[in-house]
N, C-alpha and C. Protein backbone atom coordinates (compact mmCIF):
# COMPACT_ATOMS: atom_id res chain seq x y z
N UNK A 1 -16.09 -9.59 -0.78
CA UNK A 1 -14.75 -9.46 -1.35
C UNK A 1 -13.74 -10.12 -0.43
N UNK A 2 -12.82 -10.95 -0.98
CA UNK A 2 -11.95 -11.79 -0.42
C UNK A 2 -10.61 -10.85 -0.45
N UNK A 3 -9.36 -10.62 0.51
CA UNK A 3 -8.67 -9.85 0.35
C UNK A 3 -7.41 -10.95 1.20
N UNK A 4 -6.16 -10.69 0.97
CA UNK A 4 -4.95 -11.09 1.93
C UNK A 4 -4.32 -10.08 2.15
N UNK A 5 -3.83 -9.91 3.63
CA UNK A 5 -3.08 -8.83 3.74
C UNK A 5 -1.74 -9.32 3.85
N UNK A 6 -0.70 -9.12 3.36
CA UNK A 6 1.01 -9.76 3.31
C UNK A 6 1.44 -9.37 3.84
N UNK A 7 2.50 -9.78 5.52
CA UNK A 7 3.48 -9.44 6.05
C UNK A 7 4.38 -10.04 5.97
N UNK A 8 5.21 -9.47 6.98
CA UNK A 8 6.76 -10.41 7.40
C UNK A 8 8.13 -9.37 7.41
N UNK A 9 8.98 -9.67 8.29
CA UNK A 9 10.11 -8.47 8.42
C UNK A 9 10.16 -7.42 8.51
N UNK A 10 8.77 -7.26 9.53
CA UNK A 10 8.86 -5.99 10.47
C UNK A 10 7.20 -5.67 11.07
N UNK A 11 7.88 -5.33 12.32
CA UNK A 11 7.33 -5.40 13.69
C UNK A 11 6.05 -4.68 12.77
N UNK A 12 4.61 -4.92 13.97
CA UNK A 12 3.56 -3.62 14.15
C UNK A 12 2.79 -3.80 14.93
N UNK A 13 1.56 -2.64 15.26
CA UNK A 13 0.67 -3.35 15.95
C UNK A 13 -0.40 -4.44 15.76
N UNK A 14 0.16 -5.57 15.73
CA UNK A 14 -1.52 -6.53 15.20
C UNK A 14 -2.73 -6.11 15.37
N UNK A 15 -3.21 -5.78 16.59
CA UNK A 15 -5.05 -5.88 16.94
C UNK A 15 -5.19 -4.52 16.29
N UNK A 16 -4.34 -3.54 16.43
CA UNK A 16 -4.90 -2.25 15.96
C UNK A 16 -4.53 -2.54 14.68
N UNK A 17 -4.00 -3.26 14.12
CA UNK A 17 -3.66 -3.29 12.67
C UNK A 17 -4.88 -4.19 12.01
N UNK A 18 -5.49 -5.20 11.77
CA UNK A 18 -6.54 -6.02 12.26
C UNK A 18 -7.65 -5.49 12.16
N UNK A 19 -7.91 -4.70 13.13
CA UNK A 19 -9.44 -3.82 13.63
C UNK A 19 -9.32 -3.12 12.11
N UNK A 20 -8.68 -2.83 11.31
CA UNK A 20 -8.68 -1.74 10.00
C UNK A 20 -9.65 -2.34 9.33
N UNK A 21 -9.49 -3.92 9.09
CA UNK A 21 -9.72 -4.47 7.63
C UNK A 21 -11.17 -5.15 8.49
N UNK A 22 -11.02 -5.67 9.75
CA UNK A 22 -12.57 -6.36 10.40
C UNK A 22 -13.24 -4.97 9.98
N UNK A 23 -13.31 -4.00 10.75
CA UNK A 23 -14.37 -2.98 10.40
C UNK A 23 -14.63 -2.19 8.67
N UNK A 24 -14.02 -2.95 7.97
CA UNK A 24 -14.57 -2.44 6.54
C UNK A 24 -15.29 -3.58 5.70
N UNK A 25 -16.83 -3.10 6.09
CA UNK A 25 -18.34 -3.86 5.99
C UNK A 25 -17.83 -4.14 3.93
N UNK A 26 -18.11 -5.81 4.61
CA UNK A 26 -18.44 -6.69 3.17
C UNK A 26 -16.85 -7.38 2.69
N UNK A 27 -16.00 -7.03 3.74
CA UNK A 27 -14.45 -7.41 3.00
C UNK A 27 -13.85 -8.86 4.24
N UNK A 28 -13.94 -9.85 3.47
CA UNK A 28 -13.24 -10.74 4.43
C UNK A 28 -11.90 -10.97 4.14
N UNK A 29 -10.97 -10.53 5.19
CA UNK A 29 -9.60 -11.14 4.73
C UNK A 29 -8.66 -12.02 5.89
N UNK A 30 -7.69 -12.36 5.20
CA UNK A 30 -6.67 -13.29 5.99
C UNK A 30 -5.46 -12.79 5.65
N UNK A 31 -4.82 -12.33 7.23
CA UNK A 31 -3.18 -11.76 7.53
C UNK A 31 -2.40 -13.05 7.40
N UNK A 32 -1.21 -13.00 6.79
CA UNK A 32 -0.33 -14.27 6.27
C UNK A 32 0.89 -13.50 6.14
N UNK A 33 1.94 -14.72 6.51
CA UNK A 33 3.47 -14.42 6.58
C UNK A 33 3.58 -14.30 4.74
N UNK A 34 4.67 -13.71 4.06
CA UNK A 34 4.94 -13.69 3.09
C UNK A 34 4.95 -15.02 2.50
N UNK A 35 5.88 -15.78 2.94
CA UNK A 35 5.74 -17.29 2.66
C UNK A 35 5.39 -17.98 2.81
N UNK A 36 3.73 -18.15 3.80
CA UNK A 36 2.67 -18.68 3.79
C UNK A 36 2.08 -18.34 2.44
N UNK A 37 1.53 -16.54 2.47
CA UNK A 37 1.01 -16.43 1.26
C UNK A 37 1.41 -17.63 -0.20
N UNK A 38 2.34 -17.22 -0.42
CA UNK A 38 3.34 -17.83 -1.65
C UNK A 38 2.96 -19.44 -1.96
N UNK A 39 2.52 -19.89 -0.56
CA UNK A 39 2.63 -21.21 -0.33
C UNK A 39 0.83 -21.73 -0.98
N UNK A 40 -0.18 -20.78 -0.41
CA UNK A 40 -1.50 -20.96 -0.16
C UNK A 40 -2.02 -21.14 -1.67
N UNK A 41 -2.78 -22.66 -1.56
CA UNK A 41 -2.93 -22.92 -2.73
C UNK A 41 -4.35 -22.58 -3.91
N UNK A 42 -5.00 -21.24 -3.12
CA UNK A 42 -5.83 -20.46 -3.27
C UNK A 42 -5.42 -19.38 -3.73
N UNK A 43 -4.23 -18.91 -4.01
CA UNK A 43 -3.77 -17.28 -3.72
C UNK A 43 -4.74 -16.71 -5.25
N UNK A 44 -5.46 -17.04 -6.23
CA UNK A 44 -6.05 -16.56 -7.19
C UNK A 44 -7.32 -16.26 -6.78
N UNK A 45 -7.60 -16.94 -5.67
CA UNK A 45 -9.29 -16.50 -5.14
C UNK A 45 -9.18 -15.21 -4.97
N UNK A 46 -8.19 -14.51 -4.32
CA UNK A 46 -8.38 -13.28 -3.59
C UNK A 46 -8.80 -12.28 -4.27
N UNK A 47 -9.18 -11.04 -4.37
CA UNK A 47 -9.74 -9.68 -5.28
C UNK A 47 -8.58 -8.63 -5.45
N UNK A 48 -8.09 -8.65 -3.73
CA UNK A 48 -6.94 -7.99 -4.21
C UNK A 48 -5.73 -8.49 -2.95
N UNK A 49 -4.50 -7.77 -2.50
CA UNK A 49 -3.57 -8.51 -1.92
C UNK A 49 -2.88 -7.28 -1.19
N UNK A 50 -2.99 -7.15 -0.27
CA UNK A 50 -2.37 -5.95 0.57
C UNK A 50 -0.98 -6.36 0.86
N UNK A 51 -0.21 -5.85 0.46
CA UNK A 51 1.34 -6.09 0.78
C UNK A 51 1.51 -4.96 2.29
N UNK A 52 1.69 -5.42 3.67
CA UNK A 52 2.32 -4.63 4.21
C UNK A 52 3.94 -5.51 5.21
N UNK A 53 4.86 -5.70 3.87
CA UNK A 53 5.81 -6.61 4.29
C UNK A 53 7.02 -5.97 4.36
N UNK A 54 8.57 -5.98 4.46
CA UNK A 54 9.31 -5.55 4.62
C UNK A 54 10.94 -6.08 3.97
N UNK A 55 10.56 -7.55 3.50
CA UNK A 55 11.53 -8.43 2.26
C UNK A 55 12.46 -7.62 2.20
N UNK A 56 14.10 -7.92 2.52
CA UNK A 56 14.95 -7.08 1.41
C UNK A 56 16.35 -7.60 1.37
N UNK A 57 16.92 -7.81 0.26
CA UNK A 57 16.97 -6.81 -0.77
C UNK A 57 16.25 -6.96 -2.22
N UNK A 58 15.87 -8.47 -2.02
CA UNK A 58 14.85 -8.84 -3.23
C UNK A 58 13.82 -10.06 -3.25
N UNK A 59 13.55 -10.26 -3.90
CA UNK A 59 12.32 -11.35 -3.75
C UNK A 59 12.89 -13.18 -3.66
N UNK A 60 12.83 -13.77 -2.91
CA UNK A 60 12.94 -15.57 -3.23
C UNK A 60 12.43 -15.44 -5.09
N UNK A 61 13.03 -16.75 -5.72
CA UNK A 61 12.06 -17.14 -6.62
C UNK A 61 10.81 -16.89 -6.94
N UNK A 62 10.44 -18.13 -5.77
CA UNK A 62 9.20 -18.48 -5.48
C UNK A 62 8.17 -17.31 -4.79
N UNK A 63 8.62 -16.36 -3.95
CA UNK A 63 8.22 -14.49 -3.77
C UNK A 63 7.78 -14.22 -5.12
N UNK A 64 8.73 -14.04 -5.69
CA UNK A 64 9.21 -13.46 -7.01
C UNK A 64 7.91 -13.87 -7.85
N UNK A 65 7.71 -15.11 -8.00
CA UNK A 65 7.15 -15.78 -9.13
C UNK A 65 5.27 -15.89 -8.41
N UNK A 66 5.52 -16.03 -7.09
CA UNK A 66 3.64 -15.52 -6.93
C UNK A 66 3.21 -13.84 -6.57
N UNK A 67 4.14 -12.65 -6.49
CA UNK A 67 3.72 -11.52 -6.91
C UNK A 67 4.06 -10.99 -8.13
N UNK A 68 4.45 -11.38 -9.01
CA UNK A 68 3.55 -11.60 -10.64
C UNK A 68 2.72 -12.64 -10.93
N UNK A 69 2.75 -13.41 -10.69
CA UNK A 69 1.42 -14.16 -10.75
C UNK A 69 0.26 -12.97 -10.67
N UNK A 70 0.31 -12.72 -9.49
CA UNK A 70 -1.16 -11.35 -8.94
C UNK A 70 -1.05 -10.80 -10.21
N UNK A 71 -0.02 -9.98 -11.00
CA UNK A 71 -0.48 -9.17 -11.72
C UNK A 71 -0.61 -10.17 -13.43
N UNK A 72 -0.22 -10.92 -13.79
CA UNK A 72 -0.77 -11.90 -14.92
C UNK A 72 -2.02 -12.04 -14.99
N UNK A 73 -2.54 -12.61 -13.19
CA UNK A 73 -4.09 -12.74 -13.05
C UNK A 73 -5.26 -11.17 -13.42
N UNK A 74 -4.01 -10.22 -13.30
CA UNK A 74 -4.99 -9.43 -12.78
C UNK A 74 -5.72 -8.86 -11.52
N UNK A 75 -5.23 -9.45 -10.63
CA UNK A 75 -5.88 -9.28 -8.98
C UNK A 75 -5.04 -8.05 -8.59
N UNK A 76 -6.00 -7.41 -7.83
CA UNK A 76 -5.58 -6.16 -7.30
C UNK A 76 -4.55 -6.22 -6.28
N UNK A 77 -3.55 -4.96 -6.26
CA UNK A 77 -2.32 -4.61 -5.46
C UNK A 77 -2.64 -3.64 -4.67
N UNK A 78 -1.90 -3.48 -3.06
CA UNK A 78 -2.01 -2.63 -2.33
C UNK A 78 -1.13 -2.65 -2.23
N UNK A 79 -0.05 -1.48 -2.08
CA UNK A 79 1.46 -1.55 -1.41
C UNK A 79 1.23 -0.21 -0.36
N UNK A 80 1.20 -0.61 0.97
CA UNK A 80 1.08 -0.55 2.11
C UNK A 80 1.82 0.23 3.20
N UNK A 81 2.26 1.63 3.26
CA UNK A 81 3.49 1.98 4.12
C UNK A 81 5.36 1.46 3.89
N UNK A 82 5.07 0.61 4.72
CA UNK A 82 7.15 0.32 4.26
C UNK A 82 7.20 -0.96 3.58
N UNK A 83 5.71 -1.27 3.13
CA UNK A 83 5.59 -2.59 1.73
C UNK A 83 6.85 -1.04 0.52
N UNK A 84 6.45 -0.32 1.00
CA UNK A 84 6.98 0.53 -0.69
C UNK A 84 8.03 0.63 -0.52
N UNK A 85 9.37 0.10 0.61
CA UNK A 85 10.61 0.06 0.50
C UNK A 85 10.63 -1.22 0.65
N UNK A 86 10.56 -2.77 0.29
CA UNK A 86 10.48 -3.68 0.47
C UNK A 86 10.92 -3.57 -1.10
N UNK A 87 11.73 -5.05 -1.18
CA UNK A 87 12.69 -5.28 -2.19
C UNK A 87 13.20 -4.27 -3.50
N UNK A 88 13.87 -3.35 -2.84
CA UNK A 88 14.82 -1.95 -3.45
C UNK A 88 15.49 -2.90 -4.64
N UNK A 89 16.07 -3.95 -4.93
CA UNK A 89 16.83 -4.61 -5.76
C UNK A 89 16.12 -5.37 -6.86
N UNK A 90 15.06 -5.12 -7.29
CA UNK A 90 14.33 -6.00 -7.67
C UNK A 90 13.20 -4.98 -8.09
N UNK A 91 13.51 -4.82 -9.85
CA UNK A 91 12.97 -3.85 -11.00
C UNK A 91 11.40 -3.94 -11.14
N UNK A 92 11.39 -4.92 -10.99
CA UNK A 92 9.93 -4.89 -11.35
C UNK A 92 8.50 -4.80 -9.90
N UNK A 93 9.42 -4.93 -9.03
CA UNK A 93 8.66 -4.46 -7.62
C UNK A 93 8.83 -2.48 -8.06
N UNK A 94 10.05 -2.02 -8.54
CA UNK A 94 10.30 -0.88 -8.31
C UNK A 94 9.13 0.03 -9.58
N UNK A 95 8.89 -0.72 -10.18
CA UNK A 95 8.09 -0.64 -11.59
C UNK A 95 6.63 -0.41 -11.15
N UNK A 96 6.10 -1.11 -9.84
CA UNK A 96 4.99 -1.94 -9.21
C UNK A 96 4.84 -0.40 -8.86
N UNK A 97 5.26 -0.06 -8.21
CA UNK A 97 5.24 1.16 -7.05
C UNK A 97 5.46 2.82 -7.99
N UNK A 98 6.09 2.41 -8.94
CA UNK A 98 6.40 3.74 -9.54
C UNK A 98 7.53 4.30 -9.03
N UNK A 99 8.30 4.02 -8.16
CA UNK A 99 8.95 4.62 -8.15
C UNK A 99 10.84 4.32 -7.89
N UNK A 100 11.81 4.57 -8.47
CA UNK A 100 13.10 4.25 -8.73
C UNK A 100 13.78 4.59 -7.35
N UNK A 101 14.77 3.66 -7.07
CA UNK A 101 15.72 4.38 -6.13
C UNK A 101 15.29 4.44 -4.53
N UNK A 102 14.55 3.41 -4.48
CA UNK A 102 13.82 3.36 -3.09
C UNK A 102 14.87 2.66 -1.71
N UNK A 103 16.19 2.11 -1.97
CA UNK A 103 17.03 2.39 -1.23
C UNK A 103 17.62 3.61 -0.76
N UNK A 104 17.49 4.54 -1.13
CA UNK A 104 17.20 5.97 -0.74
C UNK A 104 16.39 6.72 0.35
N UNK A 105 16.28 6.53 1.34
CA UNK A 105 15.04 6.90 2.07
C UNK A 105 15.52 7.40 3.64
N UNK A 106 15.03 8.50 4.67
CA UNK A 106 14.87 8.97 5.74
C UNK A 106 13.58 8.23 6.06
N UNK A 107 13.27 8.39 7.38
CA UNK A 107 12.39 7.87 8.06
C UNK A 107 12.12 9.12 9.35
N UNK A 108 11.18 9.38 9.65
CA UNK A 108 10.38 10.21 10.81
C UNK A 108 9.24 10.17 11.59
N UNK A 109 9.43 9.56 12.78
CA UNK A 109 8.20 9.11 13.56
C UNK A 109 7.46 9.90 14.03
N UNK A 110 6.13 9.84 14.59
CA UNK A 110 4.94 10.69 14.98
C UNK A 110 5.36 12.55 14.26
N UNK A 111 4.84 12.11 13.25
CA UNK A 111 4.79 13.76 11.90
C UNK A 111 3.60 14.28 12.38
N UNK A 112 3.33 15.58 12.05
CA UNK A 112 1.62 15.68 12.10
C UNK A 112 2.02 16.44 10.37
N UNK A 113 0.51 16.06 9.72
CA UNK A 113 0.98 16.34 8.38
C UNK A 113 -0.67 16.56 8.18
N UNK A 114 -0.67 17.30 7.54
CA UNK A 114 -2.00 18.00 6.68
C UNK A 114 -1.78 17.57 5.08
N UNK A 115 -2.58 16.48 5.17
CA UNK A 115 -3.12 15.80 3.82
C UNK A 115 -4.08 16.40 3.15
N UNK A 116 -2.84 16.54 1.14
CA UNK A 116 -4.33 17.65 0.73
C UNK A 116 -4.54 16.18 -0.31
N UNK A 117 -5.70 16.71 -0.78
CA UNK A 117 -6.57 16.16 -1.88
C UNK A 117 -6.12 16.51 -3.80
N UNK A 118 -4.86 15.82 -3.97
CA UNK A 118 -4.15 16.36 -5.54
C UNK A 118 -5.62 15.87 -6.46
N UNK A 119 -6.24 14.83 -6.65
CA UNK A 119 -6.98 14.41 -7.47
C UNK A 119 -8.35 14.37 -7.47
N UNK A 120 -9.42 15.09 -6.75
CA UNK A 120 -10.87 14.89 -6.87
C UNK A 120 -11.48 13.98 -7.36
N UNK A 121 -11.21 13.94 -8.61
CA UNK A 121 -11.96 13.38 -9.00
C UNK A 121 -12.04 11.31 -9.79
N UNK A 122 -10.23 11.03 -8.95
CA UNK A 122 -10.46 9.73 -8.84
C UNK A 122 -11.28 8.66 -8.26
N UNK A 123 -11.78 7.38 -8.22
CA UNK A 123 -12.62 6.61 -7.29
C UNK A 123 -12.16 6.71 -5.87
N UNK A 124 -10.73 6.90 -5.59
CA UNK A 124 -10.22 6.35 -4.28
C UNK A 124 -10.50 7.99 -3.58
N UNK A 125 -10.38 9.06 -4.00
CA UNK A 125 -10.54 10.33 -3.07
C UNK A 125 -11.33 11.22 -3.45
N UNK A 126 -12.60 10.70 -4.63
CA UNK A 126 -13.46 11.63 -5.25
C UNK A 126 -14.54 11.79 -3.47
N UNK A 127 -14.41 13.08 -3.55
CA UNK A 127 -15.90 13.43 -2.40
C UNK A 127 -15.15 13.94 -1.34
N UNK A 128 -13.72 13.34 -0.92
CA UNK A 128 -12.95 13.72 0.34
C UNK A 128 -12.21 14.90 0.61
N UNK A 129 -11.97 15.53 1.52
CA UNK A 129 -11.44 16.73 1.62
C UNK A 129 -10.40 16.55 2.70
N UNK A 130 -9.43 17.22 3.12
CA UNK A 130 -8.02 17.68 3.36
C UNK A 130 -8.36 17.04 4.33
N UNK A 131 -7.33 16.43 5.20
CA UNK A 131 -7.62 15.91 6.87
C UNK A 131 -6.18 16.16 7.68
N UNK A 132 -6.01 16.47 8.80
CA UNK A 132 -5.00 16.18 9.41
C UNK A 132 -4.71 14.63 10.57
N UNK A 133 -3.42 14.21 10.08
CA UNK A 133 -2.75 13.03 10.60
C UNK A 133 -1.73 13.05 11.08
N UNK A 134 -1.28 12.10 11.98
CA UNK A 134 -0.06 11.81 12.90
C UNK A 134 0.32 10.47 11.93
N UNK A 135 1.86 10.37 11.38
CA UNK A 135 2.12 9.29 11.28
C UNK A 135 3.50 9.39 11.03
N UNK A 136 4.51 7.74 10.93
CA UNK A 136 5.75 8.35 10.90
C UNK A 136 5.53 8.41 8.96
N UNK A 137 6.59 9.44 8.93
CA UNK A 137 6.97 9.71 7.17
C UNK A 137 8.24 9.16 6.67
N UNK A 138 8.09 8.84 5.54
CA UNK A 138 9.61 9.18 4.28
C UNK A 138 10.69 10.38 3.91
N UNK A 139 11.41 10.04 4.13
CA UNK A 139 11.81 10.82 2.64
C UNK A 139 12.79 10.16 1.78
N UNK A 140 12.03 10.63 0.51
CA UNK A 140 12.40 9.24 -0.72
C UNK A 140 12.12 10.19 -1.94
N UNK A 141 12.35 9.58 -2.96
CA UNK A 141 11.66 10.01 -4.28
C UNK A 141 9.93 9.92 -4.56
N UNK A 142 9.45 10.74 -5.15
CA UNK A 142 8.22 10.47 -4.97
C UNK A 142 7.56 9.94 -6.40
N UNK A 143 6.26 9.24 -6.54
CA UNK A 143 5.46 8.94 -7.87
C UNK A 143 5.63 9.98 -9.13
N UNK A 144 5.84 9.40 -10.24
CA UNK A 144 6.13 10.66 -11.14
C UNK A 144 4.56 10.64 -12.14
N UNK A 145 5.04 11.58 -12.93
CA UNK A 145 3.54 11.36 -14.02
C UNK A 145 2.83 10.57 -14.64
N UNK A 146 3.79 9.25 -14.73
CA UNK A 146 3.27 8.25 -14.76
C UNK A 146 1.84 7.64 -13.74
N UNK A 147 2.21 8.04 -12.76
CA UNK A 147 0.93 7.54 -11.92
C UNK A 147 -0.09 8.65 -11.57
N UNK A 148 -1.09 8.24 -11.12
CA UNK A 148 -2.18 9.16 -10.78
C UNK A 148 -2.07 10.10 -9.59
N UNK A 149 -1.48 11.09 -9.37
CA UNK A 149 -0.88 11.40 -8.08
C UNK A 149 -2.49 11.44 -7.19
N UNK A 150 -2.60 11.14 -5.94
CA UNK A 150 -3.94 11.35 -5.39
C UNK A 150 -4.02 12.08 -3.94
N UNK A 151 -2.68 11.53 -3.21
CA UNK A 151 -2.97 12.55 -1.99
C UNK A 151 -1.05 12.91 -1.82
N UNK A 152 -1.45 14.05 -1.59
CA UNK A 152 -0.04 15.02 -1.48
C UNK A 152 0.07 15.89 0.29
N UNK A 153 1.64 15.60 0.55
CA UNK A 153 1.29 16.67 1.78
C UNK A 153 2.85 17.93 1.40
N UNK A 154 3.19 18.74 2.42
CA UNK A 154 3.78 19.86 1.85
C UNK A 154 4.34 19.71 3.52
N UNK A 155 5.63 18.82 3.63
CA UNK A 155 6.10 18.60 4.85
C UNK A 155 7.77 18.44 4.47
N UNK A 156 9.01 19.49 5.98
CA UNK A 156 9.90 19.10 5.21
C UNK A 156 10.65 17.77 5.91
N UNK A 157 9.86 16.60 6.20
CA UNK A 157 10.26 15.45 6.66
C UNK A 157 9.39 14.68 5.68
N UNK A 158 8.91 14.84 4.72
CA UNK A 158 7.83 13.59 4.35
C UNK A 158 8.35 13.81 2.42
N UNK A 159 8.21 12.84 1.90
CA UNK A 159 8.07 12.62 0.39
C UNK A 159 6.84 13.76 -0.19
N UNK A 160 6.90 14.53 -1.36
CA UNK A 160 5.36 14.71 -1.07
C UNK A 160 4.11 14.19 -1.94
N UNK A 161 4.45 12.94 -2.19
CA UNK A 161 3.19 12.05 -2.79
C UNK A 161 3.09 10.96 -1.97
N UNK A 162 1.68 11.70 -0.83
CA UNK A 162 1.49 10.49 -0.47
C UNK A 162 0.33 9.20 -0.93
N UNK A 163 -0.12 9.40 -1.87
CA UNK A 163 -1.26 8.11 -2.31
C UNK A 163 -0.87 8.42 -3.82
N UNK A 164 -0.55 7.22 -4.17
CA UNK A 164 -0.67 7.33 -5.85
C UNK A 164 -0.87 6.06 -6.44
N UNK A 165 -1.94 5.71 -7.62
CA UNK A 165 -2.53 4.77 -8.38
C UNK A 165 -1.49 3.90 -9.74
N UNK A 166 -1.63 3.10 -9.96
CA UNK A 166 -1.03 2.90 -11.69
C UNK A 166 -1.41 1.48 -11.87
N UNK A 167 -0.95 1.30 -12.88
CA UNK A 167 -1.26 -0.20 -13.31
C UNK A 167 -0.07 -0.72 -13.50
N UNK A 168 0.06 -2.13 -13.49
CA UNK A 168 1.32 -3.12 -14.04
C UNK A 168 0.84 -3.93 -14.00
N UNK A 169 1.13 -4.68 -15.26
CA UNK A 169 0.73 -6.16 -16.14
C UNK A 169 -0.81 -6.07 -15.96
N UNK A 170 -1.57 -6.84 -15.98
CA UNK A 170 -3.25 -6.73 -15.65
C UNK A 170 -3.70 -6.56 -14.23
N UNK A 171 -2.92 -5.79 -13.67
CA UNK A 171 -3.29 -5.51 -12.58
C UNK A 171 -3.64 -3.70 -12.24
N UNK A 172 -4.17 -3.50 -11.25
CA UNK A 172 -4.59 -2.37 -10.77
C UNK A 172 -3.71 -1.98 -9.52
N UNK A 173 -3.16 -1.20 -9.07
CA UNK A 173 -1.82 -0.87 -7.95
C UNK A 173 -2.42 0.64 -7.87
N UNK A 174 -2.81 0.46 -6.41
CA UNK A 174 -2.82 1.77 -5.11
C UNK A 174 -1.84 1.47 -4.28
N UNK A 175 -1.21 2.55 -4.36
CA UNK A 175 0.49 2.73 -3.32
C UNK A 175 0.07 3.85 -2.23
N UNK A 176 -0.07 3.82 -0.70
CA UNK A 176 0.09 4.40 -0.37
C UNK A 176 0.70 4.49 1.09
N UNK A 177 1.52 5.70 1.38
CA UNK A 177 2.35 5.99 2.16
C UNK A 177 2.14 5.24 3.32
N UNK A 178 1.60 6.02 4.04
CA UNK A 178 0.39 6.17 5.31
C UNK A 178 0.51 4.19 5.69
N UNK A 179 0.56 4.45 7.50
CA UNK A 179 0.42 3.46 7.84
C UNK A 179 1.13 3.09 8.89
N UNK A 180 1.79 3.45 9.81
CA UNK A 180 2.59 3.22 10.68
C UNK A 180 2.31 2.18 11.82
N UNK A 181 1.24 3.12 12.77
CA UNK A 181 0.79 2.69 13.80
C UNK A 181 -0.48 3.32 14.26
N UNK A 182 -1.28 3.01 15.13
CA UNK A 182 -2.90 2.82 15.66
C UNK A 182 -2.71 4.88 15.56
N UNK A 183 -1.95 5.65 15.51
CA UNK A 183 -2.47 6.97 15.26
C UNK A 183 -2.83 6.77 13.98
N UNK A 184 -2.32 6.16 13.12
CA UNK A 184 -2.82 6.23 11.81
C UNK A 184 -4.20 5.54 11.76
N UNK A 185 -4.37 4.21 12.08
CA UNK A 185 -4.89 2.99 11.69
C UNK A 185 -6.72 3.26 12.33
N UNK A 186 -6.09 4.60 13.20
CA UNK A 186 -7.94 4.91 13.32
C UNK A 186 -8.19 5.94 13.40
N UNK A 187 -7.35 6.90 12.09
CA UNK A 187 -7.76 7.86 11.56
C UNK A 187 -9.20 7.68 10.51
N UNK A 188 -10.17 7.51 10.62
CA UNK A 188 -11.38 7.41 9.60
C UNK A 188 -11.04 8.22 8.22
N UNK A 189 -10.09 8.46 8.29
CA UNK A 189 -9.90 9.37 6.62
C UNK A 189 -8.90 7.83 5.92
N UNK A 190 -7.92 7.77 7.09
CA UNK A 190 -6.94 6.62 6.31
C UNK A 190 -7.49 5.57 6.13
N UNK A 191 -8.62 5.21 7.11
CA UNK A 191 -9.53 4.03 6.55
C UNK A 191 -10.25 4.27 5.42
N UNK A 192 -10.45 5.42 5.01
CA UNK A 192 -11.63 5.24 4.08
C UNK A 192 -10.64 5.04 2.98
N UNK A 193 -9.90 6.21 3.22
CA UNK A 193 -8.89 5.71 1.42
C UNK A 193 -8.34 4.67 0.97
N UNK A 194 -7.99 3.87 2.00
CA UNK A 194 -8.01 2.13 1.90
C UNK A 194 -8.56 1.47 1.33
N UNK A 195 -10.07 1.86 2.57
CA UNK A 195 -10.61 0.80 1.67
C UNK A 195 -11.64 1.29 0.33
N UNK A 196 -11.10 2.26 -0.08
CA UNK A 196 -11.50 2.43 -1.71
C UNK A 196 -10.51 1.99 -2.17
N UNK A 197 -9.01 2.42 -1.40
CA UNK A 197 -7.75 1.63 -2.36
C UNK A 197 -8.55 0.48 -2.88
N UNK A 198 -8.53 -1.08 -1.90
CA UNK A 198 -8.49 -1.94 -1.98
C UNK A 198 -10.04 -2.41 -3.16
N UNK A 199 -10.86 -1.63 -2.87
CA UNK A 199 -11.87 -1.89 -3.87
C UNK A 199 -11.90 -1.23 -5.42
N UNK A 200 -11.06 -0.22 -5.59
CA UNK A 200 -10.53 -0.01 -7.03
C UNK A 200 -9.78 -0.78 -7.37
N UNK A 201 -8.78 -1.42 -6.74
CA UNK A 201 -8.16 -2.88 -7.20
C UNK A 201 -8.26 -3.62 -7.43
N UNK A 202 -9.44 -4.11 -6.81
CA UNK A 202 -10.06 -5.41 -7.24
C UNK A 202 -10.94 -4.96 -7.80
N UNK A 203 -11.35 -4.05 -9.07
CA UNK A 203 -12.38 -3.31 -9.75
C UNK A 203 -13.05 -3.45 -9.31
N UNK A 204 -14.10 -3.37 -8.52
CA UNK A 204 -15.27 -3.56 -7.72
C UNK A 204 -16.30 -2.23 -7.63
């Protein structure tokens, strides 16, 4: 499975960020500036497309016009930590994510948060059980019924949907919170839900 992960406009750790996607057996991908991506004259090869970028207040055109592309094609979406406040002005990113009003938001570094399990019995958290994590949180509006709610925490610094599924245009979209820095990034729970995110996206 071929994957891109999307940055740009804001800091992180590379190698610990990196080590996530090398150690998940069978997935080759390539980290790219937003407007490299956009540029790369392959971007339909990929399975699916990890957004962890920071764009704002809305998309270039040309932004604009190759993340719908992904979903016309059909290729799977990841929206990635503070990918889900990345272009607040711009409806159909807000559509992407599920959720309205994402110029709205608190921020809180090193949380410890007890992640429960809302959905069993989806692909991305069927088998997994509750875990505790360090990461920074939101607070924002959260996924409504529209989406598949999948992991929830009960914190009063954090949103409380943190993983939630949906579709837009022919595409498949896992949104989730989670993601800050290397407390997160080698938590083995946040890896695993990843990388089922990323392989329910690219139906696989």
């Amino acid at each position: 499975m071929k994957i891109a992960v999307v940055t740009g406009e804001h800091g992180f750790q590379e190698k610990q960020f990196d080590a996530v996607f090398e150690n998940m057996e069978g997935i080759q991908f390539v980290r790219e500036d937003l407007d490299d991506f956009i540029n790369h004259p392959n971007q339909q090869d990929y399975d699916t497309v990890v957004f962890y970028n920071f764009h704002r207040p809305y998309p270039t055109d040309p932004q604009a016009r190759a993340i719908l592309g992904l979903t016309e094609r059909g290729q799977g979406i990841v929206i990635l930590h503070h990918a889900i406040l990345a272009f607040p002005e711009w409806d159909a990113y807000s559509e992407m994510c599920g959720v309205n009003n994402r110029d709205e938001f608190g921020y809180y570094p090193r949380q410890t948060l007890n992640v429960q399990i809302a959905d069993a019995t989806h692909p991305i958290t069927e088998g997994l059980t509750d875990w505790e994590m360090g990461d920074e949180t939101y607070t924002m509006k959260s996924a409504g019924t529209d989406s598949a709610i999948l992991l929830t925490v009960d914190h009063p610094n954090s949103m409380e949907v943190l993983g939630w599924a949906r579709e837009y245009g022919e595409s498949r979209v896992f949104c989730l919170q989670s993601g800050h820095d290397d407390i997160t990034f080698s938590n083995p729970n946040f890896r695993e839900v990843l990388r089922r995110g990323i392989h329910w996206c690219a139906k696989a």
